[in-house]
C-alpha atoms as a PDB file:
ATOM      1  CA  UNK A   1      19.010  59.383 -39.976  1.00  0.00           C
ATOM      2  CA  UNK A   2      16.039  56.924 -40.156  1.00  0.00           C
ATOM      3  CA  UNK A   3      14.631  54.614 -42.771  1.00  0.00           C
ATOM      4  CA  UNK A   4      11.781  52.934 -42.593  1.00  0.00           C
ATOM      5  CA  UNK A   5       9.971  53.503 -39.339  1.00  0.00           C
ATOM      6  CA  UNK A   6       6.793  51.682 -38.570  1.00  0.00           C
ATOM      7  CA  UNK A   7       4.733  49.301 -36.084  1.00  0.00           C
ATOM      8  CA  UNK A   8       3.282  46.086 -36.077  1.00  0.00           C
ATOM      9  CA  UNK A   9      -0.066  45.823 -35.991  1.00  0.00           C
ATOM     10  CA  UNK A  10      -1.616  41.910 -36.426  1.00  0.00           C
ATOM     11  CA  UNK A  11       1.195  40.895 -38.127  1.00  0.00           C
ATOM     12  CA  UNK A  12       0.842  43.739 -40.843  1.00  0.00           C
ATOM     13  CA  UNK A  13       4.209  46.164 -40.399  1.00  0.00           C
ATOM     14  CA  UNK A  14       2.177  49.713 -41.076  1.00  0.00           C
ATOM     15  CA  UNK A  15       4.450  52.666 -41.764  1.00  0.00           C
ATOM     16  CA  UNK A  16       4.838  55.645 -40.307  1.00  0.00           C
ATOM     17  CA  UNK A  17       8.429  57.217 -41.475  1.00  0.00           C
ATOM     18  CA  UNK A  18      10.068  56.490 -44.435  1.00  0.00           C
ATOM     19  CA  UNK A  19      12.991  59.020 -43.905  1.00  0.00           C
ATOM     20  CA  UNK A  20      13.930  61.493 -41.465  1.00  0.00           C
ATOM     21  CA  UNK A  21      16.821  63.256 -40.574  1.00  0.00           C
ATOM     22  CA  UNK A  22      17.650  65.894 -37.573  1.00  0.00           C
ATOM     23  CA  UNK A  23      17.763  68.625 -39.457  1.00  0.00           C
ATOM     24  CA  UNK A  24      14.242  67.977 -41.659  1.00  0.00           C
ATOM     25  CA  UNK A  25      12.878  67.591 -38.150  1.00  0.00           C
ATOM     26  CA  UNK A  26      13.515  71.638 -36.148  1.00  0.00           C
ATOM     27  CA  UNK A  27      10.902  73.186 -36.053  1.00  0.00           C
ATOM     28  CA  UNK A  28      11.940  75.393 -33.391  1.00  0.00           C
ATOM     29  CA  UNK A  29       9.142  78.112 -34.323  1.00  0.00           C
ATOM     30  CA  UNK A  30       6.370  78.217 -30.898  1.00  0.00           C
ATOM     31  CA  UNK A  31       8.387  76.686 -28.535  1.00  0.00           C
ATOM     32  CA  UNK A  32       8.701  78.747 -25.341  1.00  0.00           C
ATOM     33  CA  UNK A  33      11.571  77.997 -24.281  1.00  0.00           C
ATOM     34  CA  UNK A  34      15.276  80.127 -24.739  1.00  0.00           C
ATOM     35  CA  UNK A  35      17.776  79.361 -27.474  1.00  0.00           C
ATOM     36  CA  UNK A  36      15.851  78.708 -30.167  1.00  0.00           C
ATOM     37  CA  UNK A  37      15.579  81.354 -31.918  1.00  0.00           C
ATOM     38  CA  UNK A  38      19.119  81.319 -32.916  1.00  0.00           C
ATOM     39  CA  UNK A  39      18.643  77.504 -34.378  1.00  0.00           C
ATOM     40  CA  UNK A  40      17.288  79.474 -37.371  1.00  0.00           C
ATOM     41  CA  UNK A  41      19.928  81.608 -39.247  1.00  0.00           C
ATOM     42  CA  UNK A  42      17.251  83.522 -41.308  1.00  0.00           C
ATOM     43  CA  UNK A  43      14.686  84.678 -38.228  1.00  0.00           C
ATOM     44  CA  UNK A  44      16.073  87.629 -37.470  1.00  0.00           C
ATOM     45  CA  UNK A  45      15.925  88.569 -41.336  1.00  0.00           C
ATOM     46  CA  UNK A  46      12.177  87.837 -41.605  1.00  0.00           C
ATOM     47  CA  UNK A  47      11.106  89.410 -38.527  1.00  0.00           C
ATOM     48  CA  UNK A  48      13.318  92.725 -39.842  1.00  0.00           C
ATOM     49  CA  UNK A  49      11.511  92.538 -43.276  1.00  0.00           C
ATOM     50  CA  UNK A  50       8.558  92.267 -41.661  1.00  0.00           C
ATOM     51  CA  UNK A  51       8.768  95.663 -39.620  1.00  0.00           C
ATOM     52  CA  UNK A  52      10.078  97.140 -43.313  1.00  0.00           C
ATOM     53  CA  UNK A  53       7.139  96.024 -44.717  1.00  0.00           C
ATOM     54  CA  UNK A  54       4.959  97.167 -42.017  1.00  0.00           C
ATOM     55  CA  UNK A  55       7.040 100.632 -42.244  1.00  0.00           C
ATOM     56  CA  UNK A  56       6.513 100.852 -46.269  1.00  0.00           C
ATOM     57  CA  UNK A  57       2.965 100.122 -46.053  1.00  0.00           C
ATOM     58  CA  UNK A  58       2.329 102.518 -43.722  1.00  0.00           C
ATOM     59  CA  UNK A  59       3.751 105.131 -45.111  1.00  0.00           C
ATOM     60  CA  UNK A  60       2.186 104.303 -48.848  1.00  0.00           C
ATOM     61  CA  UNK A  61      -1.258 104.514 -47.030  1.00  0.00           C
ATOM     62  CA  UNK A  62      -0.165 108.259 -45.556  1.00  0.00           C
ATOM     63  CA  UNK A  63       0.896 109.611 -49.029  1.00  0.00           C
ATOM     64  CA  UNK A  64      -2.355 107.716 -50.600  1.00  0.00           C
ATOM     65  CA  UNK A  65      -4.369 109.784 -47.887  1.00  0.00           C
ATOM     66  CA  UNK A  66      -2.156 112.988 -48.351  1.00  0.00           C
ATOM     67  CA  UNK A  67      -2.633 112.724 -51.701  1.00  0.00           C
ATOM     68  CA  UNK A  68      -6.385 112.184 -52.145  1.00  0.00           C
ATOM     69  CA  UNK A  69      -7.091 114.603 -49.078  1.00  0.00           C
ATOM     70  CA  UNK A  70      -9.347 117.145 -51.551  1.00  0.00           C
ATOM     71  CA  UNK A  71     -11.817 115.258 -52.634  1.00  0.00           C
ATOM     72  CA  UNK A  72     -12.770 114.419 -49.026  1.00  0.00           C
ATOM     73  CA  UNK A  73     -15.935 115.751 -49.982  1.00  0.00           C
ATOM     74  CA  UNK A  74     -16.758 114.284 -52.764  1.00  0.00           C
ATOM     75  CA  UNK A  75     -19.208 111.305 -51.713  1.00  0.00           C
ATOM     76  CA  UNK A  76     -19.218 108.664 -49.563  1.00  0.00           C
ATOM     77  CA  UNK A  77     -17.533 106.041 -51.599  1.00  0.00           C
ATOM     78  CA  UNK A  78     -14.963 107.587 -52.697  1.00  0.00           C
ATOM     79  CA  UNK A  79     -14.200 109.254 -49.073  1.00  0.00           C
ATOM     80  CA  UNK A  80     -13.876 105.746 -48.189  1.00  0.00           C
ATOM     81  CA  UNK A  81     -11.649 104.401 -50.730  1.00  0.00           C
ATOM     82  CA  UNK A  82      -9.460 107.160 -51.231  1.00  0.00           C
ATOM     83  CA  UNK A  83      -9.589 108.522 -47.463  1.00  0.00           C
ATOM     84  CA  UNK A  84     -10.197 106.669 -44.503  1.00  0.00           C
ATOM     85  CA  UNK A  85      -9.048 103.476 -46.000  1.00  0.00           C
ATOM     86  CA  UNK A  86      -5.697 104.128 -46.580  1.00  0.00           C
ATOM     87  CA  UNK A  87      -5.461 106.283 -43.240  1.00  0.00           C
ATOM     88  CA  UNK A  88      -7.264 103.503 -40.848  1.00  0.00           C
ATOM     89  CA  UNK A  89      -4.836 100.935 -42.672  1.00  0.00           C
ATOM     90  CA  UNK A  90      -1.846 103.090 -41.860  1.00  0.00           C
ATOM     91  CA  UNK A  91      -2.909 103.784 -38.338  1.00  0.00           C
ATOM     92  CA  UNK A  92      -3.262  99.600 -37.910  1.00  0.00           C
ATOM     93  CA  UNK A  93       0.318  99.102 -39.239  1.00  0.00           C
ATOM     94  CA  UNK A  94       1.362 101.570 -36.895  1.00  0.00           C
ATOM     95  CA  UNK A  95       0.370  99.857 -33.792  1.00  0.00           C
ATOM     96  CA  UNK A  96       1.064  96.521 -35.488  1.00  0.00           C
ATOM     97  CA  UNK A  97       4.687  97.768 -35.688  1.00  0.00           C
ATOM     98  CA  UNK A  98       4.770  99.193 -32.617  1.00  0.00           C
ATOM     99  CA  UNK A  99       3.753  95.762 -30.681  1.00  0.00           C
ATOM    100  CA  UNK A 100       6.017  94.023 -33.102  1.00  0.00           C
ATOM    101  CA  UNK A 101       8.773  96.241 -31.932  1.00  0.00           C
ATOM    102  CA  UNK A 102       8.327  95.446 -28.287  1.00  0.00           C
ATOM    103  CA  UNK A 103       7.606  91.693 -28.768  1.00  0.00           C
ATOM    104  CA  UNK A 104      11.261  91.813 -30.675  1.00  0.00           C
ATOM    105  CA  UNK A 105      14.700  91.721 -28.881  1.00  0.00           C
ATOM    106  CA  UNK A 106      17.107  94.233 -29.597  1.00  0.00           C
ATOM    107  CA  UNK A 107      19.244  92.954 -32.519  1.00  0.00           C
ATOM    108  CA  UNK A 108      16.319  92.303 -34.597  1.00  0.00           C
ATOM    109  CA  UNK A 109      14.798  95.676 -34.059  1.00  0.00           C
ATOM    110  CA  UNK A 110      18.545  97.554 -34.799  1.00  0.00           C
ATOM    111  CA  UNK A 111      19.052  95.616 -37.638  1.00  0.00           C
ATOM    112  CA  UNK A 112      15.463  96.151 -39.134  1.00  0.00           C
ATOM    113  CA  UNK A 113      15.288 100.359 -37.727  1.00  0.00           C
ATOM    114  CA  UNK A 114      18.861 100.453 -39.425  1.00  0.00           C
ATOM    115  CA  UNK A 115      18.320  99.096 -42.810  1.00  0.00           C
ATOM    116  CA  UNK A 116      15.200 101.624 -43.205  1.00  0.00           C
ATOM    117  CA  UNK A 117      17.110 104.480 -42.043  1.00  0.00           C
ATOM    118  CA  UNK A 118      20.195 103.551 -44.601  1.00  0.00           C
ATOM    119  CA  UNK A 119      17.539 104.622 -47.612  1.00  0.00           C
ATOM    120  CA  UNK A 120      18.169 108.126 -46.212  1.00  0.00           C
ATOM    121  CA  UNK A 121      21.130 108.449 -47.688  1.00  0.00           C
ATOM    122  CA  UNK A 122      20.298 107.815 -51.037  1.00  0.00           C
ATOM    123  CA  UNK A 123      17.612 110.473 -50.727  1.00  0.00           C
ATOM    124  CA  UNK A 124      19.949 113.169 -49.317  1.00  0.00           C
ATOM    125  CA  UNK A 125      22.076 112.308 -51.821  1.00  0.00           C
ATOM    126  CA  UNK A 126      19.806 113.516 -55.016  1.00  0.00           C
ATOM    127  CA  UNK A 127      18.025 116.329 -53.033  1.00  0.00           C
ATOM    128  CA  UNK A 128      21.056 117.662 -52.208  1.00  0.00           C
ATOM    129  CA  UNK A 129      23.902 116.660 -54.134  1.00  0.00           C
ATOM    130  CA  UNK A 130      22.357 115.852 -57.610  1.00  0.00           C
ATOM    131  CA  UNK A 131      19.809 117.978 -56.726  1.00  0.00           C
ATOM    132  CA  UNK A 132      16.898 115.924 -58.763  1.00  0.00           C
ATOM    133  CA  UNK A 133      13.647 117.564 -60.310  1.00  0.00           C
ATOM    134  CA  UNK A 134      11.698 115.094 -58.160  1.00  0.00           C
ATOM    135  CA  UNK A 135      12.335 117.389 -55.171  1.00  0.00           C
ATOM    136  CA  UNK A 136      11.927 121.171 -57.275  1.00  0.00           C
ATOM    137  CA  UNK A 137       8.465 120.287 -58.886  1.00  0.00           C
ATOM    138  CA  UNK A 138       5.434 121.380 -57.422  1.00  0.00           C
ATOM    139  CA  UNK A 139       3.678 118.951 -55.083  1.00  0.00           C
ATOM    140  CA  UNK A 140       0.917 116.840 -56.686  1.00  0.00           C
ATOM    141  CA  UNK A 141      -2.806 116.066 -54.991  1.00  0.00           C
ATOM    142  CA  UNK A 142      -6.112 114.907 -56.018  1.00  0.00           C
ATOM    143  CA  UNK A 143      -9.013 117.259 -56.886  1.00  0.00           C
ATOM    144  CA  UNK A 144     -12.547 117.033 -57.112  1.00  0.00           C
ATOM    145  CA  UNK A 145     -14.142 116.485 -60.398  1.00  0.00           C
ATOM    146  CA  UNK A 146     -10.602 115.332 -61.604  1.00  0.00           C
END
């Protein structure tokens, strides 16, 4: 711990640090080197909600295009909006999570790829077992003049 760092300068003592400790000072986040990405116990959690995110997103901008995919023709802004929009963003999440995946070691991309594919099980279970109206109706989508 320090108190009270400073320098003289003419006489005058100017500060620079009133307090600092070791751990207010890691900042282990840029730095090349090996190791220290374990001095932070929540990294791997961030990076792994970060590919969920990037996985969510993705897929909301697929159902937003699957949805709106009839009025396609219906002018140029709303082709835009309701189309290629959501569809371009998708595709750029896509390769976002792709390079994320690479740029990631192994544990963070198990843990993050795991916790995604644990919501299946939830959704098998009220397709199948409770067998929930949200699976029997009729599919929904967007058409022209609507």
């Amino acid at each position: 711990m320090l108190h009270t760092v400073g320098y003289k300068d003419g006489g005058k003592v100017r500060p620079i640090l009133y307090r600092a400790s070791l751990s207010e000072m890691i900042v282990p986040y840029g730095d090349p080197t090996d190791g220290h990405f374990r001095k932070n116990a929540f990294d791997v959690g961030e990076y792994g909600i970060g590919l969920q995110i990037v996985f969510y997103y993705s897929l909301a901008g697929i159902a937003c295009f699957w949805f709106y995919r009839k009025t396609l023709g219906s002018g140029a802004k709303t082709m835009f909006m309701q189309d290629l929009w959501p569809l371009l963003s998708a595709l750029f999440l896509i390769v976002v999570g792709y390079y994320n995946i690479k740029a990631l070691d192994m544990q963070t991309n198990l843990l993050s790829i795991d916790t995604i594919a644990v919501g299946i099980f939830p959704l098998l279970y009220y397709k199948i077992v409770q067998k929930s109206a949200f699976y029997r109706e009729p599919r929904e989508s967007a058409v022209m003049g609507e």
